[in-house]
Protein backbone atom coordinates (compact mmCIF):
# COMPACT_ATOMS: atom_id res chain seq x y z
CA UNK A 1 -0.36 24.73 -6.21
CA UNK A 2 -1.90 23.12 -9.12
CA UNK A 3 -4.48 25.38 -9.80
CA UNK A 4 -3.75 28.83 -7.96
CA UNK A 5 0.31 28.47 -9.80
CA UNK A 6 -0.92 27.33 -12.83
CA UNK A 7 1.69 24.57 -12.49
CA UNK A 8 -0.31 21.33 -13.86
CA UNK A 9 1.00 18.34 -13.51
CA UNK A 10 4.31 19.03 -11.33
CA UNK A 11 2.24 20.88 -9.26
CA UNK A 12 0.24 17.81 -8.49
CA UNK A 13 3.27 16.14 -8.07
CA UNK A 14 4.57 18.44 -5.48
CA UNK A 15 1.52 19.09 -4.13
CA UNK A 16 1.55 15.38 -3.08
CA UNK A 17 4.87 14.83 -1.98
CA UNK A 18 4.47 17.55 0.49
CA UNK A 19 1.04 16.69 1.79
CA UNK A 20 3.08 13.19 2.38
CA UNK A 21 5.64 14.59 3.62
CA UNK A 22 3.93 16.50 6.60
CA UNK A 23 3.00 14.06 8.48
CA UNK A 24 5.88 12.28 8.79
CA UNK A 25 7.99 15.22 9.88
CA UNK A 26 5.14 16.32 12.30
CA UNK A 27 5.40 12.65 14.36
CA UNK A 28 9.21 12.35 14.02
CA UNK A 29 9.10 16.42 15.75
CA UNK A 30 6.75 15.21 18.22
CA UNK A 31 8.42 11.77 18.90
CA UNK A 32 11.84 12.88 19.19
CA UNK A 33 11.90 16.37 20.36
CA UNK A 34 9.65 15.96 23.69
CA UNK A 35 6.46 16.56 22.91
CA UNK A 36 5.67 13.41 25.26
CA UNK A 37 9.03 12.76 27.21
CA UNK A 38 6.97 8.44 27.79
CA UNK A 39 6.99 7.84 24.11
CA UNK A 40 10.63 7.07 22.97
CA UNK A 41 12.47 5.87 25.67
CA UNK A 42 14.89 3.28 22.91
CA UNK A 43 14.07 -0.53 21.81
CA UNK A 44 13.65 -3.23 24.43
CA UNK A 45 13.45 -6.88 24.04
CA UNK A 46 9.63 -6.25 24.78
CA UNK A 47 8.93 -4.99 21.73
CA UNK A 48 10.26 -8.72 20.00
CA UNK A 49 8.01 -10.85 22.24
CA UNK A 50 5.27 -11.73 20.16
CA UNK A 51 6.85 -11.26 16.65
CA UNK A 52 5.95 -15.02 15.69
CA UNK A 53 2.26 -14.38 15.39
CA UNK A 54 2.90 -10.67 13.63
CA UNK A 55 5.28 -12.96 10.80
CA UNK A 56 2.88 -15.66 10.64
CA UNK A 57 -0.22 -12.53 9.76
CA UNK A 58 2.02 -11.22 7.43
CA UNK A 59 3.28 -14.62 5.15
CA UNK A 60 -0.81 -15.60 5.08
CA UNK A 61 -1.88 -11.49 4.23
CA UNK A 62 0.99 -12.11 1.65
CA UNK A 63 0.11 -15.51 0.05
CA UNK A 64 -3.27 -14.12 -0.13
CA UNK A 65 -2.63 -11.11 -2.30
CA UNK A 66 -0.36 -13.38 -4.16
CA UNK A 67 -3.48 -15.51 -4.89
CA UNK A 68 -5.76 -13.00 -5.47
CA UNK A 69 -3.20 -11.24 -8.33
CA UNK A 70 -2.83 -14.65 -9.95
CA UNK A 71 -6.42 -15.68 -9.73
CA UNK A 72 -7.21 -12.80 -12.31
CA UNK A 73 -4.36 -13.91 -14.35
CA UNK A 74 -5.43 -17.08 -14.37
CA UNK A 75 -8.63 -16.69 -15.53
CA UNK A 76 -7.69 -14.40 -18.81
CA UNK A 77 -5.20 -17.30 -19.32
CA UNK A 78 -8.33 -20.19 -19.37
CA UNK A 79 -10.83 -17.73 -21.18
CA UNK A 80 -8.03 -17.61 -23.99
CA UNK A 81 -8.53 -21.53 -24.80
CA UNK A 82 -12.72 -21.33 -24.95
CA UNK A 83 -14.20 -21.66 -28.19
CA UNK A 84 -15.46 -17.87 -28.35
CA UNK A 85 -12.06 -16.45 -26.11
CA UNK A 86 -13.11 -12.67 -27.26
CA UNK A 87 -16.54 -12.70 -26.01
CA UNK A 88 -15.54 -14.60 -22.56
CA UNK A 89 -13.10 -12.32 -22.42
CA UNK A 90 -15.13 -9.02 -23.11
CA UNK A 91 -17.63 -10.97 -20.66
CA UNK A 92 -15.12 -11.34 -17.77
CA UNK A 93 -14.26 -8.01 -18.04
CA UNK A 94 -17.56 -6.88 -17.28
CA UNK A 95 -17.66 -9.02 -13.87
């Protein structure tokens, strides 16, 4: 669309939204319309058994992203107090 339309940056836009979009209209087709009359047959209690261990992955994947945002932040925070802040921070850049 982009190049073939001539449409730039909308066409990118709409280009990507419908490559997106495929996909998800493609499984809900397949999932709800028969394609496999085993795959959907409605929620069950089974599917709830072991959601402990799936929330306890998910806090610890969470607090870890957390810490590695902050970690960054962190260090442009201490490089701002040394003595020569713009070349530690040109320097930690580079890293």
């Amino acid at each position: 669309m982009t190049v073939k339309f001539q449409l730039g940056l909308a066409g990118v836009m709409g280009s990507m939204v419908i490559a997106m979009w495929i996909p998800v209209f493609g499984q809900l087709a397949f999932v709800f319309c028969g394609g496999c009359p085993l795959t959907w047959t409605g929620f069950s209690s089974a599917a709830f058994t072991d959601l402990g261990a799936i929330i306890k992955l998910s806090i610890s994947s969470g607090v870890m992203l957390c810490l590695e945002l902050w970690y960054n932040t962190i260090l442009v925070l201490l490089t701002g107090y040394m003595k020569n802040a713009e070349i530690a921070l040109d320097a930690l850049s580079i890293w």
